[in-house]
N, C-alpha and C. Protein backbone atom coordinates (compact mmCIF):
# COMPACT_ATOMS: atom_id res chain seq x y z
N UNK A 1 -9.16 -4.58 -21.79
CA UNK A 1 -10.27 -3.75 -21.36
C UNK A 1 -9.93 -3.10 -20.01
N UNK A 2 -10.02 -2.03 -19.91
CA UNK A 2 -9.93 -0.75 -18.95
C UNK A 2 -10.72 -0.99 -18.08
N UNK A 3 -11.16 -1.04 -16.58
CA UNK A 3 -11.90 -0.81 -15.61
C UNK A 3 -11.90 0.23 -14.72
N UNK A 4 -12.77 1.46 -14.29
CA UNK A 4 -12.33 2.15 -13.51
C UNK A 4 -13.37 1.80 -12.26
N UNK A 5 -12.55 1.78 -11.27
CA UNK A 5 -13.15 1.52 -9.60
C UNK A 5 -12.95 3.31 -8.91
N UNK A 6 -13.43 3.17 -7.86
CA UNK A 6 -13.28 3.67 -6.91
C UNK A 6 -12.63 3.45 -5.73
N UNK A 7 -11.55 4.56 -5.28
CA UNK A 7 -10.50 4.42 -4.32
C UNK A 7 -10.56 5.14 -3.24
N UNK A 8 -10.42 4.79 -2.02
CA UNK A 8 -10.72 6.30 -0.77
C UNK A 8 -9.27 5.61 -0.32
N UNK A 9 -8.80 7.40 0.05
CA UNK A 9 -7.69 7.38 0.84
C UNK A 9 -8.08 8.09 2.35
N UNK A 10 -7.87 7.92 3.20
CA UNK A 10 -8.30 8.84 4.19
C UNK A 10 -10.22 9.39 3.68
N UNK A 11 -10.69 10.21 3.65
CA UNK A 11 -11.55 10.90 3.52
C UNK A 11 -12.13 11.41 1.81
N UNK A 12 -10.95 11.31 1.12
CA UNK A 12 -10.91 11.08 -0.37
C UNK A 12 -11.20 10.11 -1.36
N UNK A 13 -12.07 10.58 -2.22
CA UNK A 13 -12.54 9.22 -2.95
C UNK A 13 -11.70 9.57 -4.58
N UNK A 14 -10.57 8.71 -5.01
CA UNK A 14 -10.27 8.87 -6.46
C UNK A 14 -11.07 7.65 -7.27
N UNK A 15 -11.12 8.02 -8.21
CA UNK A 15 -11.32 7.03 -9.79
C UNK A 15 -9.76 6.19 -9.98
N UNK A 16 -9.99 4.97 -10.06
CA UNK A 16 -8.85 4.60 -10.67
C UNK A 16 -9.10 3.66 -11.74
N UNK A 17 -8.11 3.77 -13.36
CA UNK A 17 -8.50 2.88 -13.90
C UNK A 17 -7.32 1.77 -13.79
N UNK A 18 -7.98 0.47 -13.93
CA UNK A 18 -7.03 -0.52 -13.83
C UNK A 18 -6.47 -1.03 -15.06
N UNK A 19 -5.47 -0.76 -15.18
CA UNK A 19 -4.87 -1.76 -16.72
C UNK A 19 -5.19 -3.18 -17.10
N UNK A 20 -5.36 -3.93 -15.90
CA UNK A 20 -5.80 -5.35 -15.80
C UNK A 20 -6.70 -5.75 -14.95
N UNK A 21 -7.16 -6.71 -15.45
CA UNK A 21 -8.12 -7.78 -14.56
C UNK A 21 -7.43 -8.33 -13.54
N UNK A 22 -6.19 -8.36 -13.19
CA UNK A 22 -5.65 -9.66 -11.93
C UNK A 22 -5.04 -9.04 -10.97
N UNK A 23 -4.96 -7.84 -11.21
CA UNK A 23 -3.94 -6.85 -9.74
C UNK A 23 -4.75 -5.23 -9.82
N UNK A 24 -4.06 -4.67 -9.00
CA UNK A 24 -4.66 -3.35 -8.80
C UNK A 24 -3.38 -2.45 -9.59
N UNK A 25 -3.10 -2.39 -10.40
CA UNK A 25 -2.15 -1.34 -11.09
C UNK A 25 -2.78 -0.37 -12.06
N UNK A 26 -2.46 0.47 -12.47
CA UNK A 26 -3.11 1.38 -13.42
C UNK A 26 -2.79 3.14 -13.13
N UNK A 27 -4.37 3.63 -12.99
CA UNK A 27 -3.51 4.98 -12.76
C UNK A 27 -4.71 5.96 -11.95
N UNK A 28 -4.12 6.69 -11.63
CA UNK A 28 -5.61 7.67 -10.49
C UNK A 28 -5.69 8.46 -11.48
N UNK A 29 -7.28 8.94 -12.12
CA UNK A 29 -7.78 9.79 -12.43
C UNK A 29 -7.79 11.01 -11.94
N UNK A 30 -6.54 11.69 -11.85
CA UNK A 30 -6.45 13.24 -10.77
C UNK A 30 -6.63 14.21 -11.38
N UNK A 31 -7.61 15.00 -10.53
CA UNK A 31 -7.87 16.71 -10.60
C UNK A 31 -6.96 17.22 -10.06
N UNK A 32 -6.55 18.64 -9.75
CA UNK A 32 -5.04 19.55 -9.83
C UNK A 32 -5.50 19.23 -8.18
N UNK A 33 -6.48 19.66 -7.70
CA UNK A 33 -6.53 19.24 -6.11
C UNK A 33 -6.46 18.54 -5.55
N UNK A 34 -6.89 17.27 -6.43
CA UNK A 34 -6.59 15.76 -5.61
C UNK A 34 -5.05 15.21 -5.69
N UNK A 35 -4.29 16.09 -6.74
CA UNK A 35 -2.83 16.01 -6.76
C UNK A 35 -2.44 16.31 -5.51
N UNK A 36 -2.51 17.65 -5.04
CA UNK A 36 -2.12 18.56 -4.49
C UNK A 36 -2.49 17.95 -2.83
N UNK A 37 -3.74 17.83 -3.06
CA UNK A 37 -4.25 16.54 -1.36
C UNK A 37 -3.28 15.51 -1.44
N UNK A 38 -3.00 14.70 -2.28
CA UNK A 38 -1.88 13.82 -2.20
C UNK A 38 -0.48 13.87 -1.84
N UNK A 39 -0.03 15.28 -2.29
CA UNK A 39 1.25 15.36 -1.98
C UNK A 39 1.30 15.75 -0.44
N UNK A 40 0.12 16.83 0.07
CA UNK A 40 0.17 16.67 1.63
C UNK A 40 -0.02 15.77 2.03
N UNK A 41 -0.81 14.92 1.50
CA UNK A 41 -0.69 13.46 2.90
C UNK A 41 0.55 12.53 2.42
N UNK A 42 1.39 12.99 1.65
CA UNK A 42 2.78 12.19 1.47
C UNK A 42 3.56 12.76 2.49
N UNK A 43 3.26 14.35 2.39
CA UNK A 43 4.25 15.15 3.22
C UNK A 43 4.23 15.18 4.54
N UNK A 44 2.88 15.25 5.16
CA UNK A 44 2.88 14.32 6.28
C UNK A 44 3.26 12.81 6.59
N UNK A 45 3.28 12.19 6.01
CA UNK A 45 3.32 10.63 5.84
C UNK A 45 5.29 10.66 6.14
N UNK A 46 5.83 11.56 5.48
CA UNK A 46 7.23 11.73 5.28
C UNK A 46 7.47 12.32 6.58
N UNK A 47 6.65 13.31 7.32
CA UNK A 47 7.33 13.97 8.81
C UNK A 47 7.09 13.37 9.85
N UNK A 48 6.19 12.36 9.84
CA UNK A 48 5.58 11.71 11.13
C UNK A 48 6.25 10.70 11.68
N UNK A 49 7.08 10.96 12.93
CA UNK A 49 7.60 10.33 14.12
C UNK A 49 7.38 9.22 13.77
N UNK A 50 6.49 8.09 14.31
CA UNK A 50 6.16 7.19 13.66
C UNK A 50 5.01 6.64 12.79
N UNK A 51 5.47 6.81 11.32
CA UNK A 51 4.63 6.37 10.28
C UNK A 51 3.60 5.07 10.53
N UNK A 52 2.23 5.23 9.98
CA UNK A 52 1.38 4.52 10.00
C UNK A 52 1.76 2.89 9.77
N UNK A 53 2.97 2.56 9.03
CA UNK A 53 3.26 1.26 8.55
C UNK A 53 4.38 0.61 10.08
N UNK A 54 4.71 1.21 10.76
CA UNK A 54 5.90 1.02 11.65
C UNK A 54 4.95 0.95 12.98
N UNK A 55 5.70 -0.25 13.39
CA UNK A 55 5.26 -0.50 15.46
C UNK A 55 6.21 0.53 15.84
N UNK A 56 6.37 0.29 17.58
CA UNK A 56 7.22 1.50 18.57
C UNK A 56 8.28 1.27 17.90
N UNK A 57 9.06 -0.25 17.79
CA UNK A 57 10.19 -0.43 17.77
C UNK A 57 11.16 0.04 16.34
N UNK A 58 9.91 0.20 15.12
CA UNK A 58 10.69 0.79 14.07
C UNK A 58 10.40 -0.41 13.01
N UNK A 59 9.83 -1.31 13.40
CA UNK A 59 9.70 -2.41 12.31
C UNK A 59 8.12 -2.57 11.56
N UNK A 60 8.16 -3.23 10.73
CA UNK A 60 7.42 -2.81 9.97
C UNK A 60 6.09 -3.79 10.66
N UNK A 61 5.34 -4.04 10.39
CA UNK A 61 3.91 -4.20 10.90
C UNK A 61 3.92 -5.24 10.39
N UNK A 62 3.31 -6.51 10.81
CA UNK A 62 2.49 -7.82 10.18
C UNK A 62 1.56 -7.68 9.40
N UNK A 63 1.16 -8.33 8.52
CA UNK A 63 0.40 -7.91 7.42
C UNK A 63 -0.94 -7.89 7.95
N UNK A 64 -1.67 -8.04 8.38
CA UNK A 64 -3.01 -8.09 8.76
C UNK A 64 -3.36 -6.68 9.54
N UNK A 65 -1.91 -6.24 10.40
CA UNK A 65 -1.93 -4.70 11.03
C UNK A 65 -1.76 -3.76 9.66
N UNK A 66 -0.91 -4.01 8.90
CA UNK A 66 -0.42 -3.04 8.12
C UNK A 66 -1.65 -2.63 7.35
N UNK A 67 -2.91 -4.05 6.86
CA UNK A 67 -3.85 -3.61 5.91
C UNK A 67 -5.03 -3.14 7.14
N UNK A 68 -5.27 -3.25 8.24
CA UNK A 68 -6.10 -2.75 9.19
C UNK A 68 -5.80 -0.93 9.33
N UNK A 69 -4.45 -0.53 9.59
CA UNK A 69 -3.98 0.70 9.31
C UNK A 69 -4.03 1.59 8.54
N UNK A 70 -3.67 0.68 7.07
CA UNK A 70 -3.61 1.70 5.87
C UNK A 70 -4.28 2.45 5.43
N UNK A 71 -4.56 3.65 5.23
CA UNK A 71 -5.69 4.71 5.13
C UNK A 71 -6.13 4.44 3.84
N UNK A 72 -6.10 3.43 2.61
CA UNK A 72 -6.67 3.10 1.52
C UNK A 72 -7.28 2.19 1.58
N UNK A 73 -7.96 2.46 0.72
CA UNK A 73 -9.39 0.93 1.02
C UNK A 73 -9.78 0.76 -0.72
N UNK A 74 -10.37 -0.21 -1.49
CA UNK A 74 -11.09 -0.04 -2.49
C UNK A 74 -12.50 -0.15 -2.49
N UNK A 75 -13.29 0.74 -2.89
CA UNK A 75 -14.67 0.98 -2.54
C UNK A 75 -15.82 -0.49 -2.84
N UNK A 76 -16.06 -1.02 -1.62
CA UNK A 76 -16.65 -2.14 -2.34
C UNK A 76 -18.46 -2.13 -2.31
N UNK A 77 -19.01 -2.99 -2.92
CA UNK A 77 -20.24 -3.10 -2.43
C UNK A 77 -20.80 -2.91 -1.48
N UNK A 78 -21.91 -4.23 -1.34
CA UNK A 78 -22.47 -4.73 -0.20
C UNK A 78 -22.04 -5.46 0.63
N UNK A 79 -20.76 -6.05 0.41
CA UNK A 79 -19.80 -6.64 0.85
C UNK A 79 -18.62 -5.47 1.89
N UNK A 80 -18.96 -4.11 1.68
CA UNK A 80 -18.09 -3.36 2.55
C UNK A 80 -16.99 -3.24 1.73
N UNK A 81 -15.85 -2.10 1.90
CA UNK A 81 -14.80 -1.62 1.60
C UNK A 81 -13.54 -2.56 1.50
N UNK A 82 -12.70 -3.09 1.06
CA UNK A 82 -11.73 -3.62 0.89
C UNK A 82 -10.36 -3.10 1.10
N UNK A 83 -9.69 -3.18 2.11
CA UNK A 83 -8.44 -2.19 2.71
C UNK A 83 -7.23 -3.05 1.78
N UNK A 84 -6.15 -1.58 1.55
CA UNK A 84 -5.25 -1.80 0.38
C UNK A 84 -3.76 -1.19 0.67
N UNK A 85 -3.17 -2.05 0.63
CA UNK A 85 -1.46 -0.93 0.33
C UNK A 85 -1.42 -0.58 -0.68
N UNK A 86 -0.99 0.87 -0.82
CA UNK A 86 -0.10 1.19 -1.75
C UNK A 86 1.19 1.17 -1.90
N UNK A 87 1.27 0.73 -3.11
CA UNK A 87 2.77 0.17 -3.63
C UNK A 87 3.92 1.10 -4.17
N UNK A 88 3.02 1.30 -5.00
CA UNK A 88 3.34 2.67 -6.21
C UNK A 88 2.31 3.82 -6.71
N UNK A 89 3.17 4.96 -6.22
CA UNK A 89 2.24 6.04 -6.91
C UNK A 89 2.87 7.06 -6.85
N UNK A 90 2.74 7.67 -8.45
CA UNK A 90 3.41 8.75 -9.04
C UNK A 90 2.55 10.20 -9.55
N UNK A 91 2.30 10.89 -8.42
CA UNK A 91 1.04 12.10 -8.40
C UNK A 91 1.07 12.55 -9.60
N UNK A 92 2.08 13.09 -10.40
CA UNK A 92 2.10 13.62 -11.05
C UNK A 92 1.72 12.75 -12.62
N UNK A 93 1.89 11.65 -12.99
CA UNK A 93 1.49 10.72 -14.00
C UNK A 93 -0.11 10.59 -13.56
N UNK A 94 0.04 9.77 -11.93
CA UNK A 94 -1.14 9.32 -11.58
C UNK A 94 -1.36 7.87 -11.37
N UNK A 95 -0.44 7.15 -11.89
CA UNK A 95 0.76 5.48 -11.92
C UNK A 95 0.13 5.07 -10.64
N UNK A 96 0.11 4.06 -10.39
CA UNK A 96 -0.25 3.42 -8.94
C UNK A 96 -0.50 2.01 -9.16
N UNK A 97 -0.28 1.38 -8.23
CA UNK A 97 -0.15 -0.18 -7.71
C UNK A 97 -0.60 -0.18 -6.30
N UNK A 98 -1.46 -1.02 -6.24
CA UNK A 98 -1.74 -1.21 -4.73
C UNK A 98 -1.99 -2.85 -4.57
N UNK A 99 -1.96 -3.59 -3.39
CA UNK A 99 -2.18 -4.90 -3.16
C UNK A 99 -3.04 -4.69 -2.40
N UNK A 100 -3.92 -6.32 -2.88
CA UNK A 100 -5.16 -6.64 -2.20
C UNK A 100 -4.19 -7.43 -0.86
N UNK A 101 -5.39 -7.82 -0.11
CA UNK A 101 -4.55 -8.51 1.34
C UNK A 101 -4.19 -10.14 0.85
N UNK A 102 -5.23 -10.67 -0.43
CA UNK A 102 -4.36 -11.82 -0.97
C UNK A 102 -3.51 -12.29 -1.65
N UNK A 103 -3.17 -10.37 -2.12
CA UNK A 103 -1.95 -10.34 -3.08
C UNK A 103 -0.59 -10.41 -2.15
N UNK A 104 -0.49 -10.08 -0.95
CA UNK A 104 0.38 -9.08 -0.18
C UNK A 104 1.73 -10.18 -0.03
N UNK A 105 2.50 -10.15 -0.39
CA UNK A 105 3.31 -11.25 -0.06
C UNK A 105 4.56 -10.68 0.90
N UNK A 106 4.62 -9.46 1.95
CA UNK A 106 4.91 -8.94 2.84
C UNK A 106 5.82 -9.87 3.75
N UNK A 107 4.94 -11.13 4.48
CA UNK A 107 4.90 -11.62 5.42
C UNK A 107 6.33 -13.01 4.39
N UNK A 108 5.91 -13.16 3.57
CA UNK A 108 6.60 -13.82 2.61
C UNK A 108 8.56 -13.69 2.18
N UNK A 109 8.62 -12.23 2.33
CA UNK A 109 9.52 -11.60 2.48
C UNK A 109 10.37 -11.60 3.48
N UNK A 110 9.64 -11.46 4.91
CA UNK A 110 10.48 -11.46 5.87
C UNK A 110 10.52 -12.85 6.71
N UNK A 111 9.74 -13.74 5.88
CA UNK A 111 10.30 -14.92 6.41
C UNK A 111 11.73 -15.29 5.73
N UNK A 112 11.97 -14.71 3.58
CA UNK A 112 12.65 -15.56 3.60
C UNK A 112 13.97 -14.60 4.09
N UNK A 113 13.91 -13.18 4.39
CA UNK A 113 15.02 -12.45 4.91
C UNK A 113 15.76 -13.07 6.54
N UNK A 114 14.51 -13.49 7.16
CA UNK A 114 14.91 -13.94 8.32
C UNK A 114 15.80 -15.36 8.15
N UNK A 115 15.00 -16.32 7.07
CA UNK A 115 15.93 -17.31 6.77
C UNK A 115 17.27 -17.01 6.32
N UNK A 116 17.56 -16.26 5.45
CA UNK A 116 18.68 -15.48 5.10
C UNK A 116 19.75 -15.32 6.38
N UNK A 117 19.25 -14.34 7.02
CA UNK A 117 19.85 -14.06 8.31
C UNK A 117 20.60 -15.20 9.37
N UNK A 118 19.32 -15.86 9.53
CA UNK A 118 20.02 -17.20 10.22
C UNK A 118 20.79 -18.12 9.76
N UNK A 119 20.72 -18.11 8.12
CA UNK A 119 21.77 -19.04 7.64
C UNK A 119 23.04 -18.53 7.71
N UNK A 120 22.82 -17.05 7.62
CA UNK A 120 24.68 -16.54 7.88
C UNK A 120 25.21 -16.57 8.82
N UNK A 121 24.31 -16.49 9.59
CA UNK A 121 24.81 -16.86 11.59
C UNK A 121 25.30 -18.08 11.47
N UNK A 122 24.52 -19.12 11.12
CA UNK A 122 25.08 -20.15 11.25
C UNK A 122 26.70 -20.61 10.70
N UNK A 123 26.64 -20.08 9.37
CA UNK A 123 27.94 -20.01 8.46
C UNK A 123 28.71 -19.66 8.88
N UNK A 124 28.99 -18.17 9.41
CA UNK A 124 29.51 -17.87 10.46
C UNK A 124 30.06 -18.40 11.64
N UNK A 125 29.67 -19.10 12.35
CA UNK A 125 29.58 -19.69 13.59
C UNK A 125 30.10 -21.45 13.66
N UNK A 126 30.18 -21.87 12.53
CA UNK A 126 30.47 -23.09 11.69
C UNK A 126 32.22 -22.62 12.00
């Protein structure tokens, strides 16, 4: 069974339907303009000095900044808006994936990259 929610990006509200009950994947319901709004805020997103996901230094944000930042939210109740990464999205299909903040396994990643890292130092250095 199909669900369609509501999505704001910035100032924009899309339809999205979800393929499933347990994640946010599926696809944006796009009009030729809400395509077309999308690809400018990619195209900005692509020229900007430093992108919304990046601190000064160039690294990527802790997860709690990154979903405070992200200009997507999923439209919620009375409960207020629910802020979202996007993962995947293909304007032209309309394809998209986004994580909730309890999906986000971000922080997960660069612990085990950092473990990674230090074990080769060590190997190294052995």
């Amino acid at each position: 069974m199909q669900l369609t929610v509501q999505i704001i990006c910035e100032d924009q509200i899309f339809d999205f339907e979800c393929s499933n009950s347990v994640d946010l994947k599926g696809r944006l319901l796009l009009a030729e303009a809400q395509r077309e709004w999308l690809r400018a805020h990619e195209s900005r997103d692509d020229e900007a000095d430093s992108p919304w996901y990046l601190d000064g230094s160039g690294e990527r944000l802790p997860a709690d900044e990154l979903f405070r930042r992200s200009p997507w939210a999923l439209v919620g109740g009375a409960g207020g808006n629910v802020k979202l990464l996007n993962r995947i999205l293909n304007i032209d299909t309309g394809e998209a994936s986004f994580n909730l903040p309890e999906q986000y396994g971000g922080e997960w990643f660069r612990w085990v990259g950092e473990r990674a890292r230090d074990d080769r130092l060590h190997a190294d250095g052995d």
